[in-house]
PDB file of N, CA and C in Angstrom:
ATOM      1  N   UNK A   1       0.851  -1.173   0.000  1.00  0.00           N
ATOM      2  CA  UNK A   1       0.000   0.000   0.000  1.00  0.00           C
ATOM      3  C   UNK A   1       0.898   1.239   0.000  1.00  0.00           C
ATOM      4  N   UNK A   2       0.234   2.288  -0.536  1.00  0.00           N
ATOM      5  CA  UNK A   2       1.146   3.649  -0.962  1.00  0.00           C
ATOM      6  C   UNK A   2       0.875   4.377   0.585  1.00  0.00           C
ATOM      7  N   UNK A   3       1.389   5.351   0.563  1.00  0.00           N
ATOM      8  CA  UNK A   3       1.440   6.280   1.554  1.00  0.00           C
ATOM      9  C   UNK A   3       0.095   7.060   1.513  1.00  0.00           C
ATOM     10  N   UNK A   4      -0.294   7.127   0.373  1.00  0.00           N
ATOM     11  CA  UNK A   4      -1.960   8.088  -0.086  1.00  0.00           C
ATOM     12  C   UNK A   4      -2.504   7.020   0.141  1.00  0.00           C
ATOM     13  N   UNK A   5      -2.354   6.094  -0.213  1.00  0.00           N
ATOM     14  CA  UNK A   5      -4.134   4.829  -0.031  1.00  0.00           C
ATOM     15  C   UNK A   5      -3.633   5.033   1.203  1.00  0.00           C
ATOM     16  N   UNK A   6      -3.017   4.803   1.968  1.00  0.00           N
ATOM     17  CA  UNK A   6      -2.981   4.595   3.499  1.00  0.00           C
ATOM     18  C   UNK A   6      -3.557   5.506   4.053  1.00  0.00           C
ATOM     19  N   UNK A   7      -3.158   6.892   3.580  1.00  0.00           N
ATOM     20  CA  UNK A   7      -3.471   8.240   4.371  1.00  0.00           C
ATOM     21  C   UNK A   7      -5.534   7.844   4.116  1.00  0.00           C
ATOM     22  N   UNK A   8      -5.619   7.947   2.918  1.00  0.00           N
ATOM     23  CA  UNK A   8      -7.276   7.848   2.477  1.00  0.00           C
ATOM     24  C   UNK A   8      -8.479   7.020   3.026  1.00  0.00           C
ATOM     25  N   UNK A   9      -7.983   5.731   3.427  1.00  0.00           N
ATOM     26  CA  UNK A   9      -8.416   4.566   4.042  1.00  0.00           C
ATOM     27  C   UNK A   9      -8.257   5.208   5.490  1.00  0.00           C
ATOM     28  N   UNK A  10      -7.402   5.606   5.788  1.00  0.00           N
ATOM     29  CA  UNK A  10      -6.998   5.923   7.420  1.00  0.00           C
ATOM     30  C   UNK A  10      -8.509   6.891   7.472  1.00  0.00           C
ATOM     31  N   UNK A  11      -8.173   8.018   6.801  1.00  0.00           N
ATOM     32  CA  UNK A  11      -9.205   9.320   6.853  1.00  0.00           C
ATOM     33  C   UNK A  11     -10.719   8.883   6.729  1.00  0.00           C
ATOM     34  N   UNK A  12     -10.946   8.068   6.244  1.00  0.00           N
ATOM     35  CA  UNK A  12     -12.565   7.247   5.622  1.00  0.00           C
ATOM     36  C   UNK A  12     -12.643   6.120   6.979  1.00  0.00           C
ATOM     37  N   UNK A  13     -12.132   5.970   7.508  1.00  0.00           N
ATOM     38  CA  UNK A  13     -12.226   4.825   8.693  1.00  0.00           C
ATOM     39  C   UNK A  13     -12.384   6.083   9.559  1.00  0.00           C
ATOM     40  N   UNK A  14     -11.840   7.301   9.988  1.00  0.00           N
ATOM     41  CA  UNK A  14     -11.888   8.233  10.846  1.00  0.00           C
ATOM     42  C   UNK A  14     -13.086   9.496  10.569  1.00  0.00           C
ATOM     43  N   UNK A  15     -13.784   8.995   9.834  1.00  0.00           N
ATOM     44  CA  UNK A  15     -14.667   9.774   9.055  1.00  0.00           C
ATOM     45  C   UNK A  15     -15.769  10.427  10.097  1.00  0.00           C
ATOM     46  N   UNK A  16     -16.006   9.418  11.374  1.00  0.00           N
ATOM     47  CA  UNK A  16     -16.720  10.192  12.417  1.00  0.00           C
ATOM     48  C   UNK A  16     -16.309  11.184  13.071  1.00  0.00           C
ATOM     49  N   UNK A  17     -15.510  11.486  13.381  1.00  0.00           N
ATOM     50  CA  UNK A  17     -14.151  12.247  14.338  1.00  0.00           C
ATOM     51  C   UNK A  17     -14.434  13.569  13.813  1.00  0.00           C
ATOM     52  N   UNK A  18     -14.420  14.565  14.313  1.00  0.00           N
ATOM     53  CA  UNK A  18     -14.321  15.921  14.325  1.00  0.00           C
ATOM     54  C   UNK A  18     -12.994  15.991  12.898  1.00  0.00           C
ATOM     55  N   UNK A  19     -13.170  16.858  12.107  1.00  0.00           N
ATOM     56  CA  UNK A  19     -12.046  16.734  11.131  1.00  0.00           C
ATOM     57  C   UNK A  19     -10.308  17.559  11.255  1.00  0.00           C
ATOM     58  N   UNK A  20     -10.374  18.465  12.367  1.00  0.00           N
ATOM     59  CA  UNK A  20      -9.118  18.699  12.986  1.00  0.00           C
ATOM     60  C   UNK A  20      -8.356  17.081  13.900  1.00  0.00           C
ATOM     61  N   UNK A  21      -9.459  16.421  14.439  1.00  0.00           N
ATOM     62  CA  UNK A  21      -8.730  15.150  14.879  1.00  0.00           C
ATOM     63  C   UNK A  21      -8.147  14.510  13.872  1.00  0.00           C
ATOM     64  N   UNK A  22      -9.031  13.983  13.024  1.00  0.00           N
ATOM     65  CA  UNK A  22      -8.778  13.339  11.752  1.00  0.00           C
ATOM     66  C   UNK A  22      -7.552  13.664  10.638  1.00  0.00           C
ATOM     67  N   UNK A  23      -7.477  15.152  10.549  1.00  0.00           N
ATOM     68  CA  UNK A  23      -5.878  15.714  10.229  1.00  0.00           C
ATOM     69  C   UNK A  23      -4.845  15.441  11.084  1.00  0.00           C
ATOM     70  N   UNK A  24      -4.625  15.671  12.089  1.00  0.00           N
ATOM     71  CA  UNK A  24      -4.289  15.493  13.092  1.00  0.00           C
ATOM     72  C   UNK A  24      -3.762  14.054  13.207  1.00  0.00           C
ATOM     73  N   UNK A  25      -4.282  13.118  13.242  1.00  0.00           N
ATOM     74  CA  UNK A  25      -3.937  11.613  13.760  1.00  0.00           C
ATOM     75  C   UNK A  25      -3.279  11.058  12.098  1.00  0.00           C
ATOM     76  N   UNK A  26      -3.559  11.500  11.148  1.00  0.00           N
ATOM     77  CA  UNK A  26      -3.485  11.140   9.674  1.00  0.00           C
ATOM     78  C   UNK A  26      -1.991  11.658   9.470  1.00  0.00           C
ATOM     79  N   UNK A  27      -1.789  13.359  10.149  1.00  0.00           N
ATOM     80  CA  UNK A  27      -0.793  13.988   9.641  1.00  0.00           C
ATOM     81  C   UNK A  27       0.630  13.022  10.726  1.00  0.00           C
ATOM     82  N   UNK A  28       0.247  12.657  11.173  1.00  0.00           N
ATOM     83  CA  UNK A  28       0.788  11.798  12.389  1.00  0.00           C
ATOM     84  C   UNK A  28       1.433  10.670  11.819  1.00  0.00           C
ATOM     85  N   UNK A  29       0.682  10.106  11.188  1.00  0.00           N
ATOM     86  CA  UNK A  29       1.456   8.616  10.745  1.00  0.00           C
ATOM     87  C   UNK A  29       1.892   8.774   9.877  1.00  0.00           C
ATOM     88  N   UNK A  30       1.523   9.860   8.863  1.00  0.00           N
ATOM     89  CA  UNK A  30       2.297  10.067   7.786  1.00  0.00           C
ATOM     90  C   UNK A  30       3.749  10.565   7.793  1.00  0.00           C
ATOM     91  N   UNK A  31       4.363  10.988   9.359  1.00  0.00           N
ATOM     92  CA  UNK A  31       5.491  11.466   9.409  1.00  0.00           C
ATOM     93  C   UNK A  31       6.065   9.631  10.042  1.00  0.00           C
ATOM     94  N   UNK A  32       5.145   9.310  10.223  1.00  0.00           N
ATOM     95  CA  UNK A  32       5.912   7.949  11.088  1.00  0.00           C
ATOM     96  C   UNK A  32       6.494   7.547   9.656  1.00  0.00           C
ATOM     97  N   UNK A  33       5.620   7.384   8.743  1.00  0.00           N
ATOM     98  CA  UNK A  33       5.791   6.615   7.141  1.00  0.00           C
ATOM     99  C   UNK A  33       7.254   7.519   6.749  1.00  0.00           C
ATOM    100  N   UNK A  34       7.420   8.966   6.635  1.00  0.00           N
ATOM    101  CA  UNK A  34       8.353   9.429   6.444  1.00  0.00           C
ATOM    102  C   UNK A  34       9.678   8.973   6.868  1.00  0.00           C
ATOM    103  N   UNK A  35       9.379   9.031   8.281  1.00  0.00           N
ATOM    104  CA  UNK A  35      10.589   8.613   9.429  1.00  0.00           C
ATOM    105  C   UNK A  35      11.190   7.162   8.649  1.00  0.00           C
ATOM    106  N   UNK A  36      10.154   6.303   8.471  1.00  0.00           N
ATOM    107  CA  UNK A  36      11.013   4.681   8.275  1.00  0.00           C
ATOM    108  C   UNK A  36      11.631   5.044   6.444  1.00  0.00           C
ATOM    109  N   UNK A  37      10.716   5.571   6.094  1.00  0.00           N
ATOM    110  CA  UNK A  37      11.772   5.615   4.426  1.00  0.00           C
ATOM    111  C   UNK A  37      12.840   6.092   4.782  1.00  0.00           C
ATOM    112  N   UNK A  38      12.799   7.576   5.589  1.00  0.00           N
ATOM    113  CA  UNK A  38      14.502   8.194   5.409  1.00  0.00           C
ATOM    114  C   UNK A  38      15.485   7.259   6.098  1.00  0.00           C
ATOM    115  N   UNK A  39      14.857   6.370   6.929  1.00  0.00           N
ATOM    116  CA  UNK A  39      15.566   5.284   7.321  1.00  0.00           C
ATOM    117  C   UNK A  39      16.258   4.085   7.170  1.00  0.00           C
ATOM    118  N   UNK A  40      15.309   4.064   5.463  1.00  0.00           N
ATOM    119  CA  UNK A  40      15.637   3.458   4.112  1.00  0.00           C
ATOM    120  C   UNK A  40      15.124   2.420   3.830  1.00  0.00           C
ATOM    121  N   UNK A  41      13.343   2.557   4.722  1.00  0.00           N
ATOM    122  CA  UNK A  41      12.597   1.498   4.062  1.00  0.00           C
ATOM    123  C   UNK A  41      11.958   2.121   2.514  1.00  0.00           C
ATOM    124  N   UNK A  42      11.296   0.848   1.837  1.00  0.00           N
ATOM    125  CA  UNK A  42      10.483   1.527   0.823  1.00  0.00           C
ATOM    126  C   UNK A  42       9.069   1.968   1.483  1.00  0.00           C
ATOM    127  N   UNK A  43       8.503   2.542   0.564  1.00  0.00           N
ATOM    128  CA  UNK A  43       7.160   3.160   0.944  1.00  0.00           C
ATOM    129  C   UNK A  43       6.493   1.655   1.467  1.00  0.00           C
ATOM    130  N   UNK A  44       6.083   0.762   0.654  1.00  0.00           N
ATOM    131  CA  UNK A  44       5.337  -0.320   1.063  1.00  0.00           C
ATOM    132  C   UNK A  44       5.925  -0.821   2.558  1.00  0.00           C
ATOM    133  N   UNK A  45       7.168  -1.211   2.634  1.00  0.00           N
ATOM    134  CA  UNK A  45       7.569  -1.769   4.009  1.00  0.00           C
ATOM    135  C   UNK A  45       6.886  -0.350   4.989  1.00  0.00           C
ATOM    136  N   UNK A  46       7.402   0.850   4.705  1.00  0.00           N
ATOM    137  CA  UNK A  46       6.696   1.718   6.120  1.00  0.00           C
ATOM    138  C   UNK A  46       5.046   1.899   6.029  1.00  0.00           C
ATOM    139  N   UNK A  47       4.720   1.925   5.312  1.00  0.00           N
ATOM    140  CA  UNK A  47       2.958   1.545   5.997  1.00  0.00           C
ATOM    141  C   UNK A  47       3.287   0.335   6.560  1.00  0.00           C
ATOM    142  N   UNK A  48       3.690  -0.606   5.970  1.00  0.00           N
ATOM    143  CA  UNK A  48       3.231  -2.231   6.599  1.00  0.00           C
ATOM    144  C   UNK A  48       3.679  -2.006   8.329  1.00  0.00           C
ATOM    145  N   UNK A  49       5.167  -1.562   8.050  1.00  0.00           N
ATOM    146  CA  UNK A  49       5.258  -1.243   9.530  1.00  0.00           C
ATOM    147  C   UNK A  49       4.725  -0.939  10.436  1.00  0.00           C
ATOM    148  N   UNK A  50       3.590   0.038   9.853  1.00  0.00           N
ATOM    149  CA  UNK A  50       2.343   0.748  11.107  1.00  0.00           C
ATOM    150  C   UNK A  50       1.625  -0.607  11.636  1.00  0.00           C
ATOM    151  N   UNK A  51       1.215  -1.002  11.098  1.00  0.00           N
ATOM    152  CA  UNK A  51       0.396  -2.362  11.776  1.00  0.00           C
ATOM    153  C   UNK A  51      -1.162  -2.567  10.528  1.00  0.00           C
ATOM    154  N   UNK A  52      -2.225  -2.892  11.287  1.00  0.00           N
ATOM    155  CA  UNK A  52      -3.362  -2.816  10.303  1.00  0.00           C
ATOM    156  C   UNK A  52      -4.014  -1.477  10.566  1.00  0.00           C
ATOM    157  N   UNK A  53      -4.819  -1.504   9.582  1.00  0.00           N
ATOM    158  CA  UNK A  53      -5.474   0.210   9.530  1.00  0.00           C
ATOM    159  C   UNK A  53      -6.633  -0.649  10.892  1.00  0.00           C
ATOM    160  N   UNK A  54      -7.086  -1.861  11.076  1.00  0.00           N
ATOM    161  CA  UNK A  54      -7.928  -1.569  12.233  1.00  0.00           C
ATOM    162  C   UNK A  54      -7.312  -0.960  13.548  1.00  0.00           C
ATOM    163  N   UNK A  55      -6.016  -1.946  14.101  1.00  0.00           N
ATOM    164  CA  UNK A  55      -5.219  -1.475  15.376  1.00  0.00           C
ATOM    165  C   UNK A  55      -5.177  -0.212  15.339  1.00  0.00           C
ATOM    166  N   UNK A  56      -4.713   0.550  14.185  1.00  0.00           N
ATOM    167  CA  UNK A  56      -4.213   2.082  13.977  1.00  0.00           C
ATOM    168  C   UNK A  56      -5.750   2.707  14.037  1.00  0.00           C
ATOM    169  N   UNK A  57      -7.031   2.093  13.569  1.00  0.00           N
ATOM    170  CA  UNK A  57      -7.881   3.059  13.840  1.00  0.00           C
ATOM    171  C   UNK A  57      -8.355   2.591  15.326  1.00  0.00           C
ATOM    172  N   UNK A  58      -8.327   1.491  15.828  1.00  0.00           N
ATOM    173  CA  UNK A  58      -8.763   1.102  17.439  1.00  0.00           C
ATOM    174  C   UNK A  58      -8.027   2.318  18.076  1.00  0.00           C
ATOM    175  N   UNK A  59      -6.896   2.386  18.053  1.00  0.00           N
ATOM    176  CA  UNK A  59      -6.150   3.251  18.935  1.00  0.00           C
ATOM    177  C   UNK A  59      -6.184   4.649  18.809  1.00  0.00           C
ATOM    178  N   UNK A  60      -6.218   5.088  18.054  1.00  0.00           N
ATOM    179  CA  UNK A  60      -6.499   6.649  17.692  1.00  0.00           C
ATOM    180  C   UNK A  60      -7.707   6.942  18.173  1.00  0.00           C
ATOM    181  N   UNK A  61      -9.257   5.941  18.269  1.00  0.00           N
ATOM    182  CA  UNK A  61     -10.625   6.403  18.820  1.00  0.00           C
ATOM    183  C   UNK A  61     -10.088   6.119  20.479  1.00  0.00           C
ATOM    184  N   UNK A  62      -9.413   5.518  20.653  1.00  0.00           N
ATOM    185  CA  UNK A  62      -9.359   4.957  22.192  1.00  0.00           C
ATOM    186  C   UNK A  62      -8.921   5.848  22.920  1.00  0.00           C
ATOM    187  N   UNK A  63      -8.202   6.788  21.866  1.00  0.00           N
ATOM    188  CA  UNK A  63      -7.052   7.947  23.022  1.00  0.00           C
ATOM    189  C   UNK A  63      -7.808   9.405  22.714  1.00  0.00           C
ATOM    190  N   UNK A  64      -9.119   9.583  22.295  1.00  0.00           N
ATOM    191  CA  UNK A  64      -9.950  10.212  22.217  1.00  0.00           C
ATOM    192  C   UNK A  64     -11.171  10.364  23.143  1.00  0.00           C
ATOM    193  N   UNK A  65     -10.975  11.565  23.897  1.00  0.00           N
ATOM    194  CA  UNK A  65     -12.181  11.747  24.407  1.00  0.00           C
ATOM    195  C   UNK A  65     -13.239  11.608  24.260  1.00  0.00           C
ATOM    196  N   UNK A  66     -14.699  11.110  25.004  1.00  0.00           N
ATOM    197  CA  UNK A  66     -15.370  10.701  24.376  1.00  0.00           C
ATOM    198  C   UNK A  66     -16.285  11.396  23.713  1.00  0.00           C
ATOM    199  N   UNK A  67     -16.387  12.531  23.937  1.00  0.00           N
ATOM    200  CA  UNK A  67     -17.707  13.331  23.570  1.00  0.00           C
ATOM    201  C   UNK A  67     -16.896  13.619  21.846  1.00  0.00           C
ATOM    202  N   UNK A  68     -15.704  13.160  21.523  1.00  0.00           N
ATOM    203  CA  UNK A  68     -14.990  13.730  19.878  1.00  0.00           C
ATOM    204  C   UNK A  68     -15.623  12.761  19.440  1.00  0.00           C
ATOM    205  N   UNK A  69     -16.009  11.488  19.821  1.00  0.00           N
ATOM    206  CA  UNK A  69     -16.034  10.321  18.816  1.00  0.00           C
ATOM    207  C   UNK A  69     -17.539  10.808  18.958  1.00  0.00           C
ATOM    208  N   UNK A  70     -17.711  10.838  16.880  1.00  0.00           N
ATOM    209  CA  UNK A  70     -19.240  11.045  16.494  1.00  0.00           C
ATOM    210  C   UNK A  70     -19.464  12.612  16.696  1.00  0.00           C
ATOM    211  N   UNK A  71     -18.749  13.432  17.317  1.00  0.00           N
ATOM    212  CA  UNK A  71     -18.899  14.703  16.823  1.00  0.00           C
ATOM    213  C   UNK A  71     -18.442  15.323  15.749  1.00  0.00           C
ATOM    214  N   UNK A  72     -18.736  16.564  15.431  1.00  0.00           N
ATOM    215  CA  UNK A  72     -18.449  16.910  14.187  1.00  0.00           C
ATOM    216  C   UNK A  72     -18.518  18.389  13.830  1.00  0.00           C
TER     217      UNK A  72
END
């Protein structure tokens, strides 16, 4: 998976979330994805690295207050 399908899928799974969260948690992993290329993975190995888009979306609603999840 590319760094954009990742970011897109991430953002559409986070689609309930207030949309400053949703930038926010998106603009986030996308520096993680950065971090492992300059590190001298390829693009595909650093998404894979993140884990699955479910864990990555479990955890991002989990560390969210609750009244964000479903606001908007």
């Amino acid at each position: 998976m590319t760094k954009e399908e990742f970011a897109a899928q991430l953002r559409h799974r986070l689609e309930h979330m207030p949309e400053a969260e949703t930038d926010k948690s998106v603009e986030f992993y996308l520096e993680l994805i950065d971090d492992r290329m300059e590190e001298g993975a390829d693009e595909a190995e650093a998404v894979a690295a993140l884990g699955s888009l479910d864990e990555i979306t479990a955890n991002i609603v989990a560390e969210l207050p609750p009244a964000a999840v479903g606001a908007d």
